[in-house]
Protein backbone atom coordinates (compact mmCIF):
# COMPACT_ATOMS: atom_id res chain seq x y z
CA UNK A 1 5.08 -5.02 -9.29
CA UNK A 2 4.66 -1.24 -8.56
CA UNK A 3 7.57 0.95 -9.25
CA UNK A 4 6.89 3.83 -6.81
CA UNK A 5 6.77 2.01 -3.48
CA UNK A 6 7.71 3.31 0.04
CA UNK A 7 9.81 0.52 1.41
CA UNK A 8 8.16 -1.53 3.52
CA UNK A 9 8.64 -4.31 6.29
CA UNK A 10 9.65 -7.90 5.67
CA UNK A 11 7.32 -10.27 7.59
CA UNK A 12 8.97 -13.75 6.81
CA UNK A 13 11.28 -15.94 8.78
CA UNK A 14 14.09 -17.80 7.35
CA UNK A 15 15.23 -20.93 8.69
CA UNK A 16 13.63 -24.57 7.91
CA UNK A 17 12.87 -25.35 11.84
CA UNK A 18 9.73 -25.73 13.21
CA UNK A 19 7.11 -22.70 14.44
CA UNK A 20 5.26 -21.98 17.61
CA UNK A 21 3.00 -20.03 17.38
CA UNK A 22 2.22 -16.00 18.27
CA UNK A 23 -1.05 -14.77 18.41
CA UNK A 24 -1.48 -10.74 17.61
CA UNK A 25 -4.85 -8.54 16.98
CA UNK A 26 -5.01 -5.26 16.10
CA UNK A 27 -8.02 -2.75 15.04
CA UNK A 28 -7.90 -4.21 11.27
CA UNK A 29 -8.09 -8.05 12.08
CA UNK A 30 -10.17 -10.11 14.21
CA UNK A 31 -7.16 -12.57 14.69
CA UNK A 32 -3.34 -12.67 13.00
CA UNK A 33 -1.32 -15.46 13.78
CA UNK A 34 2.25 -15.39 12.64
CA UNK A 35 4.56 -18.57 13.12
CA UNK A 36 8.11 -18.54 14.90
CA UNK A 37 10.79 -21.14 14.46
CA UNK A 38 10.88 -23.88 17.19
CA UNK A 39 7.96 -26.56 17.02
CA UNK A 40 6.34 -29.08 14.20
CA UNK A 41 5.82 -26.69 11.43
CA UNK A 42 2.01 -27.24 9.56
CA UNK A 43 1.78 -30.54 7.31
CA UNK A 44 -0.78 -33.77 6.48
CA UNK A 45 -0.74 -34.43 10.26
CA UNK A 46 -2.72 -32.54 12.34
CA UNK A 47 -3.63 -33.06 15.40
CA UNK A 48 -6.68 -30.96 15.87
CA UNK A 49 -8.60 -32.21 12.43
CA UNK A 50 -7.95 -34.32 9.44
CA UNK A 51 -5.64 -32.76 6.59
CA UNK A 52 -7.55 -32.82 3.12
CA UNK A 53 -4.66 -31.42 0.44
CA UNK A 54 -1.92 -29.10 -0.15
CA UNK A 55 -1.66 -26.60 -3.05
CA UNK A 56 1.80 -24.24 -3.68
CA UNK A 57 2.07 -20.63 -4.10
CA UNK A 58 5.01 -18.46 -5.20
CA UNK A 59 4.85 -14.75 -7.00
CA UNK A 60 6.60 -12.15 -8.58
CA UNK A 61 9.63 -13.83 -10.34
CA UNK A 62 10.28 -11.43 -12.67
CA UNK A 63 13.45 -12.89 -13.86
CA UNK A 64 15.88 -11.58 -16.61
CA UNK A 65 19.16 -12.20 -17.66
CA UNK A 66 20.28 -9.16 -15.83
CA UNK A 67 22.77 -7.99 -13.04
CA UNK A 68 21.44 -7.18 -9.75
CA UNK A 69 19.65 -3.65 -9.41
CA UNK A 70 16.77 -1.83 -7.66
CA UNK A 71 13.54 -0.63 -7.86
CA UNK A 72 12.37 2.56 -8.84
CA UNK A 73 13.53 4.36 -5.61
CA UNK A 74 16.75 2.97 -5.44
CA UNK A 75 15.97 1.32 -1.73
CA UNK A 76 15.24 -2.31 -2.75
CA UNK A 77 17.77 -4.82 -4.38
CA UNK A 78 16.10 -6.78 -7.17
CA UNK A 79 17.95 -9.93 -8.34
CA UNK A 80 16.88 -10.78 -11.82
CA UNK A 81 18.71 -13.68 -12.60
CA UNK A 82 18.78 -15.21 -9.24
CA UNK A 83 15.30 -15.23 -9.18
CA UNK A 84 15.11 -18.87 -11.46
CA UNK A 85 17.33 -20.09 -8.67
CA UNK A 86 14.98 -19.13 -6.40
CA UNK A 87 12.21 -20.66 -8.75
CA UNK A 88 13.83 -23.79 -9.53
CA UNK A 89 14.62 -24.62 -5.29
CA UNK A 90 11.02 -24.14 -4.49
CA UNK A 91 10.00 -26.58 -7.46
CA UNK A 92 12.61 -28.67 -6.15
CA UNK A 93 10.51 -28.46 -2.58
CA UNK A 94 6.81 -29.26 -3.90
CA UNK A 95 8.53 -32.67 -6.39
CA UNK A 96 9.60 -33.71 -2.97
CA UNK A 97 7.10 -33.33 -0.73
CA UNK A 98 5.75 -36.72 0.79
CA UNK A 99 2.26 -35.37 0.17
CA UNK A 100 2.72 -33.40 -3.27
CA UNK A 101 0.22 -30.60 -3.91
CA UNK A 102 -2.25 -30.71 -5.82
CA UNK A 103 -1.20 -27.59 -7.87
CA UNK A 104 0.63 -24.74 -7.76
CA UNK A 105 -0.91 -20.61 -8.18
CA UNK A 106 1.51 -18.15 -10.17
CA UNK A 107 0.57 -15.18 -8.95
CA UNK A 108 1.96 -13.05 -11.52
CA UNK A 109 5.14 -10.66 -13.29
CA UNK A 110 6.97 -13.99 -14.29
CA UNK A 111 9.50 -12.39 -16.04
CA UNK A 112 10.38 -8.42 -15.65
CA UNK A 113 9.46 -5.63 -18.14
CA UNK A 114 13.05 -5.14 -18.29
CA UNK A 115 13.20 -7.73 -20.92
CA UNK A 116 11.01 -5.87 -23.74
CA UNK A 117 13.66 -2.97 -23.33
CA UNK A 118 16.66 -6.07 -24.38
CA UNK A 119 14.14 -7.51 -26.35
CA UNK A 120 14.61 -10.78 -24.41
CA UNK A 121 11.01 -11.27 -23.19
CA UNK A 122 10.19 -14.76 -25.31
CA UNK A 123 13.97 -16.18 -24.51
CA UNK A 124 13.07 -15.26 -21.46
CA UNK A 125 9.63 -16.60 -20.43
CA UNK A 126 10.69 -19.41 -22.26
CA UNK A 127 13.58 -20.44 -19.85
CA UNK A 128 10.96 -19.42 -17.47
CA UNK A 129 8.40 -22.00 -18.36
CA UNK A 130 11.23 -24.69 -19.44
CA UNK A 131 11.76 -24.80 -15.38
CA UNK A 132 8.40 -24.86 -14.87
CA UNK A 133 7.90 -27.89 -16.85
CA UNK A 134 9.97 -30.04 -14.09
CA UNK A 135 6.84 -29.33 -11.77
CA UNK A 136 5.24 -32.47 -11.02
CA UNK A 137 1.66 -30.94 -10.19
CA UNK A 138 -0.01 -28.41 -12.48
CA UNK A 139 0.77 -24.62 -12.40
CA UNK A 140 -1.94 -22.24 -12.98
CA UNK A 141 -0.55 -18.75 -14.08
CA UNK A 142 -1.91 -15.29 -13.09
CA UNK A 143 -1.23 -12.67 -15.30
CA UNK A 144 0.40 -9.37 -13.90
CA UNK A 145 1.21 -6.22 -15.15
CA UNK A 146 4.91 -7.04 -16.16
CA UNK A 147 3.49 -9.62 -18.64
CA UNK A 148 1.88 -6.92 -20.14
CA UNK A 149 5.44 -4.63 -20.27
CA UNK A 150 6.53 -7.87 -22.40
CA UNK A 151 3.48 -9.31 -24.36
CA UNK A 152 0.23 -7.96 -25.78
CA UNK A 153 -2.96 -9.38 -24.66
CA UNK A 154 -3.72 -11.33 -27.75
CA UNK A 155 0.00 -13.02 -27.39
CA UNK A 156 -0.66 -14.06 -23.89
CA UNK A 157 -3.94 -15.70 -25.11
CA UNK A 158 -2.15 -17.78 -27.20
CA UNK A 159 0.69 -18.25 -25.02
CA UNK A 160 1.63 -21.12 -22.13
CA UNK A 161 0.46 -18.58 -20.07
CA UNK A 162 -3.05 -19.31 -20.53
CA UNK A 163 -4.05 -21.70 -18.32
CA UNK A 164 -7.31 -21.48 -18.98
CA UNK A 165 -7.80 -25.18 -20.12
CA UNK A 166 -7.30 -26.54 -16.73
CA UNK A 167 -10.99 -24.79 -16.13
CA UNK A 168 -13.86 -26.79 -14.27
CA UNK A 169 -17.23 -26.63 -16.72
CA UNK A 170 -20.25 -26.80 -14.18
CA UNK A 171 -22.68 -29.22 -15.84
CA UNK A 172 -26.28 -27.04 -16.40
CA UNK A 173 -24.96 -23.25 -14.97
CA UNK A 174 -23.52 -21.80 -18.36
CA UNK A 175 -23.50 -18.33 -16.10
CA UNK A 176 -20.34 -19.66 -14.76
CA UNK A 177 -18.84 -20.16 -17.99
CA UNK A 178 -16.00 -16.88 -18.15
CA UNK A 179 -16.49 -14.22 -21.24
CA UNK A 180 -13.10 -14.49 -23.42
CA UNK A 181 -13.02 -10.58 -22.90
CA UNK A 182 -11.23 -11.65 -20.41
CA UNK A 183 -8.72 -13.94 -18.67
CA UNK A 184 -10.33 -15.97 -15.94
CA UNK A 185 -11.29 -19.31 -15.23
CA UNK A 186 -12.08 -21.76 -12.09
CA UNK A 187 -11.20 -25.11 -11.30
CA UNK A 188 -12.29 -27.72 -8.82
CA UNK A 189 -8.52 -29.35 -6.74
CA UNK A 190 -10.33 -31.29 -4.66
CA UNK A 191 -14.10 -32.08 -4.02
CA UNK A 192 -16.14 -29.01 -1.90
CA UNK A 193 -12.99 -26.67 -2.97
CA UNK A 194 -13.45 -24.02 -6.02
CA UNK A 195 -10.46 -21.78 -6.69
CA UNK A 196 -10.74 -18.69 -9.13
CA UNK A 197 -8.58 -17.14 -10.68
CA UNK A 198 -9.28 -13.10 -11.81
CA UNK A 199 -7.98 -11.01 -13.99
CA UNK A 200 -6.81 -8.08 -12.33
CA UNK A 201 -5.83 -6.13 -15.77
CA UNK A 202 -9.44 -6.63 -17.12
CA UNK A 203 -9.97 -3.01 -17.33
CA UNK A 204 -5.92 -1.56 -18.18
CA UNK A 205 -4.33 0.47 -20.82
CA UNK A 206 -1.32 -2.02 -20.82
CA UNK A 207 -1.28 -4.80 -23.64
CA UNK A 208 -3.80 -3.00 -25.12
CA UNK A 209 -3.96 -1.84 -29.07
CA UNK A 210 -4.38 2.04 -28.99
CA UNK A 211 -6.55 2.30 -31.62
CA UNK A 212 -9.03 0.20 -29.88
CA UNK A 213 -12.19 1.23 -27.83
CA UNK A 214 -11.25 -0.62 -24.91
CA UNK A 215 -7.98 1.40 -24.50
CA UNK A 216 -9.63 4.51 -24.54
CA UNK A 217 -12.22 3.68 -22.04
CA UNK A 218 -9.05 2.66 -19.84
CA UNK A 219 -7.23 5.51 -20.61
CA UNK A 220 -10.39 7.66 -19.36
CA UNK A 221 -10.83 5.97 -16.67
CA UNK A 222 -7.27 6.41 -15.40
CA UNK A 223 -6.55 9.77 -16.42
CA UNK A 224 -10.35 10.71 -14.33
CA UNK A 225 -8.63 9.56 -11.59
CA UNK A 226 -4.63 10.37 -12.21
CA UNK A 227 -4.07 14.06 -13.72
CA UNK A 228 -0.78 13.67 -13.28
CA UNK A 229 1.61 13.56 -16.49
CA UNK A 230 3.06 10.82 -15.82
CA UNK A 231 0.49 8.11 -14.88
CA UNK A 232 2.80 5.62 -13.23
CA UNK A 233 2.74 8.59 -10.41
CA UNK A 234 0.39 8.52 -7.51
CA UNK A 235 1.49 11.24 -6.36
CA UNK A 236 -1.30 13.96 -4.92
CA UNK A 237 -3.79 11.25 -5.50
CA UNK A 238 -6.22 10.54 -3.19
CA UNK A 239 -7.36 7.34 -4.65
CA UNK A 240 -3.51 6.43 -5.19
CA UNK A 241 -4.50 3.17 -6.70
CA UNK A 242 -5.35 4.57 -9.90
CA UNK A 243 -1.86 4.57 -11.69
CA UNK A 244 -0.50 2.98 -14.68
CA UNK A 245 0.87 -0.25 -13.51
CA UNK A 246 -2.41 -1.17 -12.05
CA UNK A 247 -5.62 -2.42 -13.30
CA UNK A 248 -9.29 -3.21 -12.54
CA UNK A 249 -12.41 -6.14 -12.93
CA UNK A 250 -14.62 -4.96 -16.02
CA UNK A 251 -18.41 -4.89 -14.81
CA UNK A 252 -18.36 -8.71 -16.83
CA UNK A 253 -15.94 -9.89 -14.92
CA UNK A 254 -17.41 -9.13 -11.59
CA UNK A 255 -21.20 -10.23 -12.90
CA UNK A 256 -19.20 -13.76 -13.78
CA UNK A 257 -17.56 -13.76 -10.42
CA UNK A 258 -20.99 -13.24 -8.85
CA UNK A 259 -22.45 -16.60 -10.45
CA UNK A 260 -19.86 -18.39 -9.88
CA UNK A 261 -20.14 -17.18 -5.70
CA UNK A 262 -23.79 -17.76 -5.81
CA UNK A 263 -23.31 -21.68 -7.18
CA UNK A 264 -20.46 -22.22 -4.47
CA UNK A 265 -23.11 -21.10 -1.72
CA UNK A 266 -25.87 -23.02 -2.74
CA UNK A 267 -23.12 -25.99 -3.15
CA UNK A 268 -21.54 -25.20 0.60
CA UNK A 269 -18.16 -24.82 -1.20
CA UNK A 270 -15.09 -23.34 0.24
CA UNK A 271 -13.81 -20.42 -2.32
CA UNK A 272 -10.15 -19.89 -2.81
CA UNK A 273 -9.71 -16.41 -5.13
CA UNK A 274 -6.34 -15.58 -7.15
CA UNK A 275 -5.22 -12.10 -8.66
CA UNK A 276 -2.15 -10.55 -9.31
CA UNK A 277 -3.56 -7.15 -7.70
CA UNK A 278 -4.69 -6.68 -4.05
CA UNK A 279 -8.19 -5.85 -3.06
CA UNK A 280 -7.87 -5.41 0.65
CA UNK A 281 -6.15 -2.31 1.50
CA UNK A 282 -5.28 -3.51 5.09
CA UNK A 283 -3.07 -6.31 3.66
CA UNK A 284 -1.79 -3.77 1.04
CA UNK A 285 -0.03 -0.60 0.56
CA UNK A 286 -2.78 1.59 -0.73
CA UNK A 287 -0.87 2.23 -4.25
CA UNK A 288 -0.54 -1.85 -5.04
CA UNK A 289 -4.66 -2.35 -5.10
CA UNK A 290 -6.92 -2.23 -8.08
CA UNK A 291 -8.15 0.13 -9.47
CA UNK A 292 -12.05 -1.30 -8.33
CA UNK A 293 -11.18 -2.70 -5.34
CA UNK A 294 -14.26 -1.88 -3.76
CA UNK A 295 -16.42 -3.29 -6.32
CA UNK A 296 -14.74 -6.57 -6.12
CA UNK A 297 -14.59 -6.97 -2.33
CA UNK A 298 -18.62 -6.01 -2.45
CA UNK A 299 -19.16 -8.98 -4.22
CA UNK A 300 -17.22 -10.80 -2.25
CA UNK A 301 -18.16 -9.85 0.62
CA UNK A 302 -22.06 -10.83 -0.60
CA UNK A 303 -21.41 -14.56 -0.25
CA UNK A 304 -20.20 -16.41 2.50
CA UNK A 305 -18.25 -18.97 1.09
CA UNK A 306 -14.69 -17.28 0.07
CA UNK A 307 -12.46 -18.14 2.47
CA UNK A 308 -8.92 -16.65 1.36
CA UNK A 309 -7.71 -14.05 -1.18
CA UNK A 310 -4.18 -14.78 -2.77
CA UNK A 311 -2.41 -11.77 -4.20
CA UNK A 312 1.36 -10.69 -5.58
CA UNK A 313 2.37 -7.15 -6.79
CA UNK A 314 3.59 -5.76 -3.29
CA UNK A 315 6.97 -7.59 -3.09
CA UNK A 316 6.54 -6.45 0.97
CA UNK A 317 3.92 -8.96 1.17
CA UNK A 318 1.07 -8.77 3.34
CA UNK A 319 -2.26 -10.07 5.57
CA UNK A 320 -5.17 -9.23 7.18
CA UNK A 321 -8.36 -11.18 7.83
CA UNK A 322 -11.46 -8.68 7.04
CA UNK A 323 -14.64 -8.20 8.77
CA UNK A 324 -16.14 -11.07 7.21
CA UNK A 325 -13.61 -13.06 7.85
CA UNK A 326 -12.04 -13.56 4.47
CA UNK A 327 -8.21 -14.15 4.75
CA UNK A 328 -6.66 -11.43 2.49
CA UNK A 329 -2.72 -13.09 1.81
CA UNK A 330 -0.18 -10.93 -0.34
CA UNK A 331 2.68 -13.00 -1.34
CA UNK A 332 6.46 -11.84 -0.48
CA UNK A 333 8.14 -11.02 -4.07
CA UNK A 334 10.98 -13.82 -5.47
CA UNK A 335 12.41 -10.49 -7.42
CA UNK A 336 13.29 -8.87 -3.82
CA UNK A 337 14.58 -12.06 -2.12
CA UNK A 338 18.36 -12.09 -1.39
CA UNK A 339 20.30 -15.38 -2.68
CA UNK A 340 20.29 -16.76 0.91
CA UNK A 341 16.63 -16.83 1.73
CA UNK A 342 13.58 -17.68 -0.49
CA UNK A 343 10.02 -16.49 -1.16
CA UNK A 344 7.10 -19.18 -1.58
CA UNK A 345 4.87 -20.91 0.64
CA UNK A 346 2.63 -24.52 0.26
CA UNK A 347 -0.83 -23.64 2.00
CA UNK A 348 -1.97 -27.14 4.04
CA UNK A 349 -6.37 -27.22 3.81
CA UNK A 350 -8.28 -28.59 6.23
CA UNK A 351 -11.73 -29.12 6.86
CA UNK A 352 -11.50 -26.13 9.44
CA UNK A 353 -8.69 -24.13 8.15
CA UNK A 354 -5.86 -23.63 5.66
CA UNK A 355 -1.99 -23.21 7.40
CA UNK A 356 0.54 -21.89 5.18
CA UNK A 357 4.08 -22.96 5.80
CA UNK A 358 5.63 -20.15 4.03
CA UNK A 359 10.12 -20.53 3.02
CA UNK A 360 12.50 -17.75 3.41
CA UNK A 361 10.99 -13.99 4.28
CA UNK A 362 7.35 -15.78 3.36
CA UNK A 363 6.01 -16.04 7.07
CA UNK A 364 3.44 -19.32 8.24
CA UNK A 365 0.04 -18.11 8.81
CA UNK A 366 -2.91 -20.23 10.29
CA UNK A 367 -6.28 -18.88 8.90
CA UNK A 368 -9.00 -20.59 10.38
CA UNK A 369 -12.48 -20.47 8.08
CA UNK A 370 -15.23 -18.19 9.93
CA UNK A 371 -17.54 -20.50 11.98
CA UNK A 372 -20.25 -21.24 9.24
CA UNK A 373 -18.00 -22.01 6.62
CA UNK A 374 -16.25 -25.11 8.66
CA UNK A 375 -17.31 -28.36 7.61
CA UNK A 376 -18.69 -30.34 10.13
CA UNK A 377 -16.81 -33.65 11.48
């Protein structure tokens, strides 16, 4: 979660009634569809093609035992310890769904940095992860910069955190076997699907040992790119991207990413990808993205078989299908959501698209897969 935001605009919709459905274009998308409240919202039945499995997605928790407060420009209410309430009702939600889904993507900043200043981070991810525990489906958790306010990189390795051993092993292709430079995995939650998670702070300077090499190629990297003295500032920048509370995808990490794209073609799977940062700047404000944005969306856009791009960080949330037709979804913030709404979505796949029936400010989206990447019925 970025600290020097402009406030932006809240897409979502509260209310638990049903959505019709808008249709609006603009020069940056070939096709947005946002849902209102008043018909049968997105679920297992489907009347235009047969619903395959359901998978959760919630971000930016951030919780600490903390009164309310705001954000670095005093404009946005943050609700610290609400935000497990928040947590615990959308658990609540995916136990109870008739169909339950299959898993459920953590998209990053579970608890907030302000912990490491009480020193209350590991009581704190703790009660965290203690709710998470009364999740009936798996959770795999992205790691975002606030993880790295709290915990060093070598804690989170060795921390519930790491996910990493609900990985898929591809029998024969040890290219798609991830580096342990680095955090990333992907997994297989139902047949012809491959999800991957990234990790956006790769190439950082936070949770990072000072002495070590890889911190000073960070720091050079940032500070060729940020003169300013404080680095958290993009201000004056014209790449403002490059600022402390960001990160980027090592050269590794993308050459791993590549492999793994290239056996999902030649297998005619569908590609979901997770990261705590942003890669699309039309879905983003332009100081939330990673630092190598670029470099990551030229792989992606290389292959044909990514379908949608799952990101936190914003809080504002955000979307935007790109030219080649990759849906580019940036999760409303749990942190910024007022006691009375929510913030988390379950995404519905089918063989033709994915609809996500978002709760709260989270808005339903229908993102239908371009033309060649539809199976055929």
């Amino acid at each position: 979660m970025p600290e020097f935001l402009a406030s932006g605009i809240e897409l979502g919709f509260s209310g638990s009634s049903a959505p019709s459905i808008r249709c609006t274009s603009d020069h940056f998308q070939k096709s947005r569809v946002e849902v209102m409240d008043d018909k049968p919202s997105p679920g297992p039945l489907s009347e235009t093609s047969e619903f395959l499995f359901s998978f959760g997605v919630i971000a930016d928790i951030q919780y600490a035992d903390l009164e309310d407060g705001y954000n670095f420009q005093g404009n946005r209410r943050r609700y610290y310890r609400h935000s497990l309430l928040h947590l615990q009702g959308a658990i609540e939600h995916w136990n109870t769904e008739g169909s339950p889904p299959r898993c459920v993507l953590q998209l990053g900043d579970i608890i907030d940095g302000y912990n490491a200043q009480y020193k209350a981070s590991e009581k704190s991810l703790e009660l965290v992860m203690n709710t998470f525990q009364m999740l009936k489906v798996p959770v795999h958790h992205t790691w975002g910069n606030h993880e790295f306010y709290n915990f060093s990189r070598n804690y989170l390795t060795n921390s519930k955190l790491n996910t990493k051993f609900l990985e898929d092993q591809i029998v024969h292709h040890p290219e798609t076997v991830p580096s342990e430079n680095y955090y990333a995995y992907h997994f297989v939650p139902f047949p012809q699907f491959r999800f991957i998670l990234l990790d956006a702070y790769d190439l950082s300077v936070l949770g990072v040992d000072q002495s070590s090499a890889k911190y000073q190629q960070c720091l050079k990297i940032l500070k060729g790119h940020n003169p300013n003295s404080e680095l958290n500032s993009p201000q004056g920048l014209s790449e403002p991207q490059f600022v402390q509370f960001n990160g980027g995808f090592s050269q590794e990490q993308l050459n791993w990413l590549n492999e793994v794209l290239t056996f999902s073609d030649t297998n005619q799977e569908k590609v979901v990808i997770v990261s705590h940062l942003p890669i699309y700047p039309e879905a983003s404000d332009s100081v939330c993205l990673a630092w190598n944005y670029r470099d990551a969306l030229a792989v992606i856009w290389s292959h044909r078989c990514v379908v949608c791009f799952f990101a936190g960080h914003t809080h504002d949330g955000g979307y935007s299908e790109d030219p080649f037709g990759v849906h580019h979804v940036n999760l409303e913030g749990v942190i910024e959501t007022a006691p009375d709404s929510q913030a988390f979505g379950t995404v519905y796949v089918y063989p033709d698209k994915m609809m996500l029936k978002g709760r709260g400010r989270v808005p339903d989206r229908i993102m239908n897969y371009k033309r060649e990447n539809a199976f055929r019925c």
